[in-house]
Protein backbone atom coordinates (compact mmCIF):
# COMPACT_ATOMS: atom_id res chain seq x y z
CA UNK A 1 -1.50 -10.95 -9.32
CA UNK A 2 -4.14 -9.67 -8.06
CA UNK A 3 -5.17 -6.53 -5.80
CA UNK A 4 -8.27 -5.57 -3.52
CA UNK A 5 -8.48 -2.46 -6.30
CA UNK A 6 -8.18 -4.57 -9.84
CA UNK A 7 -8.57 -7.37 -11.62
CA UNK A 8 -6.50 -9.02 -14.14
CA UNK A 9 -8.19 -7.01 -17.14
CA UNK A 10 -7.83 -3.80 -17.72
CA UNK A 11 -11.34 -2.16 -17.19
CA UNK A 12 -12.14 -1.12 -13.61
CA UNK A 13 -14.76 -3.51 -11.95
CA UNK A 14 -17.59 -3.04 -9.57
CA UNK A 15 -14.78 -4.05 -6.42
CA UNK A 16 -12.53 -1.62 -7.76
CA UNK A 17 -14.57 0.91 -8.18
CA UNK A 18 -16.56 0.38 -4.40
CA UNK A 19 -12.94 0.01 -2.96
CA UNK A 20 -11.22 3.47 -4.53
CA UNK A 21 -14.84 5.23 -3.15
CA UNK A 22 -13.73 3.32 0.37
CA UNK A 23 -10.24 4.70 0.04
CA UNK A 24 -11.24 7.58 -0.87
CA UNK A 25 -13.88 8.43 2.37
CA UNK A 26 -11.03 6.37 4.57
CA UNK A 27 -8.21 9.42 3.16
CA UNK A 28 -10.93 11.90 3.46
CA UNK A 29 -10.56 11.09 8.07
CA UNK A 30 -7.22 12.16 7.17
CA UNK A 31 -6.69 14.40 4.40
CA UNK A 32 -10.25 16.75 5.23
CA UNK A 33 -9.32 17.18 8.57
CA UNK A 34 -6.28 19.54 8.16
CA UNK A 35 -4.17 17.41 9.87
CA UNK A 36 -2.49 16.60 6.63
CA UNK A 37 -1.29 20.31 5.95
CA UNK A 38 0.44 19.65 9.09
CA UNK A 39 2.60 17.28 6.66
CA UNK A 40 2.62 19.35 3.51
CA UNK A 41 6.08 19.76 4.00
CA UNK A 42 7.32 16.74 5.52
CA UNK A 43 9.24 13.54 4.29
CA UNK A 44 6.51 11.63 2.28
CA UNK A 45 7.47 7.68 1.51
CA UNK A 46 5.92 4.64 -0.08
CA UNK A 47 6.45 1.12 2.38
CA UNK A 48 5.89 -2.32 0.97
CA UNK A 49 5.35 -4.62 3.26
CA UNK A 50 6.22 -8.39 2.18
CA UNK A 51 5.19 -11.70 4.23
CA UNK A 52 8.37 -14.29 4.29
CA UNK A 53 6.53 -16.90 5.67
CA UNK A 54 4.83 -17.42 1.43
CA UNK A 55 9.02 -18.43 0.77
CA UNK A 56 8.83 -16.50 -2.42
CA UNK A 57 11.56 -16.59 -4.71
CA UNK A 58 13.64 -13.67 -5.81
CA UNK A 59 11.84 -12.70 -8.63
CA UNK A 60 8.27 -13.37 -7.18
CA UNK A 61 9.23 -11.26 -4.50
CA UNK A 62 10.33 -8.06 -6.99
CA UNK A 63 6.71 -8.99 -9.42
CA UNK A 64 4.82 -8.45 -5.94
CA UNK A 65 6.46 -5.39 -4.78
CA UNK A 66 6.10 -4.37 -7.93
CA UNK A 67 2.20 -4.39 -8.33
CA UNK A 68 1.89 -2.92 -5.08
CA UNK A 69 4.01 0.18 -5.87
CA UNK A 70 1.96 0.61 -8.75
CA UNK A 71 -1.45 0.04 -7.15
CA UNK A 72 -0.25 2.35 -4.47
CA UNK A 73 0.60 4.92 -7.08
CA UNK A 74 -2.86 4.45 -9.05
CA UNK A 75 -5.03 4.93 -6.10
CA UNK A 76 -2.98 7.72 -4.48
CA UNK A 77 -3.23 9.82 -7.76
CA UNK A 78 -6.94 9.17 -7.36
CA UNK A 79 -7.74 9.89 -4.04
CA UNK A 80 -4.74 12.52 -2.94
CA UNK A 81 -3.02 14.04 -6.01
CA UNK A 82 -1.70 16.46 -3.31
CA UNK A 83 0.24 13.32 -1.99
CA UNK A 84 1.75 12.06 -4.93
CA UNK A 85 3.06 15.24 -5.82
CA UNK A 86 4.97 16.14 -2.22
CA UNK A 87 5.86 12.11 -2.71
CA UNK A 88 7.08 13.24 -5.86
CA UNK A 89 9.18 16.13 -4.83
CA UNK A 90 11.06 14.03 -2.12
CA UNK A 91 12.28 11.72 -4.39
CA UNK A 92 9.33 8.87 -4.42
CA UNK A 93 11.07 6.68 -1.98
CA UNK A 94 10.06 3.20 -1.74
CA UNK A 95 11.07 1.03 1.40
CA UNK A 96 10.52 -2.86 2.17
CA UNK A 97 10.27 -3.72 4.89
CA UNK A 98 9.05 -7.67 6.22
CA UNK A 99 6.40 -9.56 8.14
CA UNK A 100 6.24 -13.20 9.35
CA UNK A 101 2.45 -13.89 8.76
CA UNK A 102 -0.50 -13.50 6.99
CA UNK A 103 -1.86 -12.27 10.61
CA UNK A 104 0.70 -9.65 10.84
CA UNK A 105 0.34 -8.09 7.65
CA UNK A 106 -3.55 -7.89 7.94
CA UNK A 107 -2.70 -6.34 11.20
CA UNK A 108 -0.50 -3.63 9.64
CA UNK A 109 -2.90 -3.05 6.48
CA UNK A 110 -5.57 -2.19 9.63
CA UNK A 111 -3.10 0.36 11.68
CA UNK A 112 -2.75 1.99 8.36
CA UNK A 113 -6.39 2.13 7.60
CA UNK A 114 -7.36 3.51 11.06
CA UNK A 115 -4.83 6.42 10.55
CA UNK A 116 -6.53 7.26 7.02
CA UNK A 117 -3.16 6.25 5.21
CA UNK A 118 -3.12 5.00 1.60
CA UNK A 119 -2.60 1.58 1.62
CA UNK A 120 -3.39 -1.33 -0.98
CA UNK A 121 -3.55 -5.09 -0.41
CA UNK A 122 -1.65 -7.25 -2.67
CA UNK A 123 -3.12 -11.19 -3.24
CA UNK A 124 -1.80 -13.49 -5.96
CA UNK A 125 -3.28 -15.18 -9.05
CA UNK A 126 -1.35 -18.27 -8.59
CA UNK A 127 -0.22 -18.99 -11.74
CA UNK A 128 3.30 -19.78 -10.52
CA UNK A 129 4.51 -20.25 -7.07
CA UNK A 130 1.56 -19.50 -4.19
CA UNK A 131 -1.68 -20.21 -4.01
CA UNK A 132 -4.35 -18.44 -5.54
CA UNK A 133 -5.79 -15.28 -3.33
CA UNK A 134 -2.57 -15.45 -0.96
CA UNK A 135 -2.02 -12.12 0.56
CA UNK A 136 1.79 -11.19 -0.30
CA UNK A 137 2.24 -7.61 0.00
CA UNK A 138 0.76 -4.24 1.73
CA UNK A 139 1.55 -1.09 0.27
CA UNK A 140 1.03 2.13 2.45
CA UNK A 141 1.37 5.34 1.33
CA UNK A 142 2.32 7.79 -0.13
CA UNK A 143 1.92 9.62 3.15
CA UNK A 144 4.19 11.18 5.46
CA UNK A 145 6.86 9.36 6.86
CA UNK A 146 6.20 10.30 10.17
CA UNK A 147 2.69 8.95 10.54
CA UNK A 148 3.40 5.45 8.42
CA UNK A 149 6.84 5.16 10.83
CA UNK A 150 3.80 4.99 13.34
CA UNK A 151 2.57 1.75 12.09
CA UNK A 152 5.89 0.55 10.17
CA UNK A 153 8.45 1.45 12.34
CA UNK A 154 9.08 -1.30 14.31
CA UNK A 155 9.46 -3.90 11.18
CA UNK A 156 13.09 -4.69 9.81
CA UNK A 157 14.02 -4.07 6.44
CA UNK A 158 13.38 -7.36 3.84
């Protein structure tokens, strides 16, 4: 596994370090704007968004949602600790929902950027059962429900 923010060792790298600083201006559209106090006390949710077309098994499936939940988590505690903790108090919910393409989940990952959510790109190592660099998973949020339902809503449940 890897993700847009890490590599597979465990110090940051010059990519994960450029991309938190890009999070972190793309949250600041949102967060520095006031808009987000309009959320404070809102629903807040993480969504993982999984391709289908990649036919990955089972347990693929859960290793994938799995570093995207936690890459979500990592650069939401750096970039809006304010997030994680309403996220927190509602009871961290995590929701999967599915795409049918690489196209469509790139297009998702971009709604979510141009509303200054959280969100985290998930591509593979593959060591087992996909290709090397294969986008599998987009992780948006935490952020309030009501603004990711504006990108999300419209994708069923995986």
């Amino acid at each position: 596994m890897t993700n847009k923010n890490s590599s597979d060792d465990l110090d940051e790298t010059d990519a994960e370090v450029d991309d938190v600083q890009d999070a972190q201006r793309d949250d600041a559209v949102f967060l520095n704007t006031g808009e987000f106090d309009k959320y404070e006390y809102d629903y807040f949710k993480l969504v993982l968004v999984i391709r289908t077309d990649l036919k990955m098994g089972k347990g693929k499936v859960a290793a994938q949602c799995s570093h995207a939940a936690v890459a979500a988590y990592k650069t939401a505690r750096r970039v809006s600790s304010k997030a994680v903790k309403i996220w927190e108090k509602c009871g961290q919910a995590k929701i999967i929902l599915k795409v049918d393409s690489e196209a469509e989940l790139m297009k998702i990952a971009k709604q979510a950027k141009d509303m200054g959510l959280i969100s985290n790109m998930i591509q593979d190592a593959g060591h087992t059962q996909i290709p090397a660099g294969s986008r599998t998973v987009c992780a948006i949020g935490p952020g309030p429900a009501k603004l990711i339902d504006q990108v999300t809503g419209h994708l069923k449940l995986f």
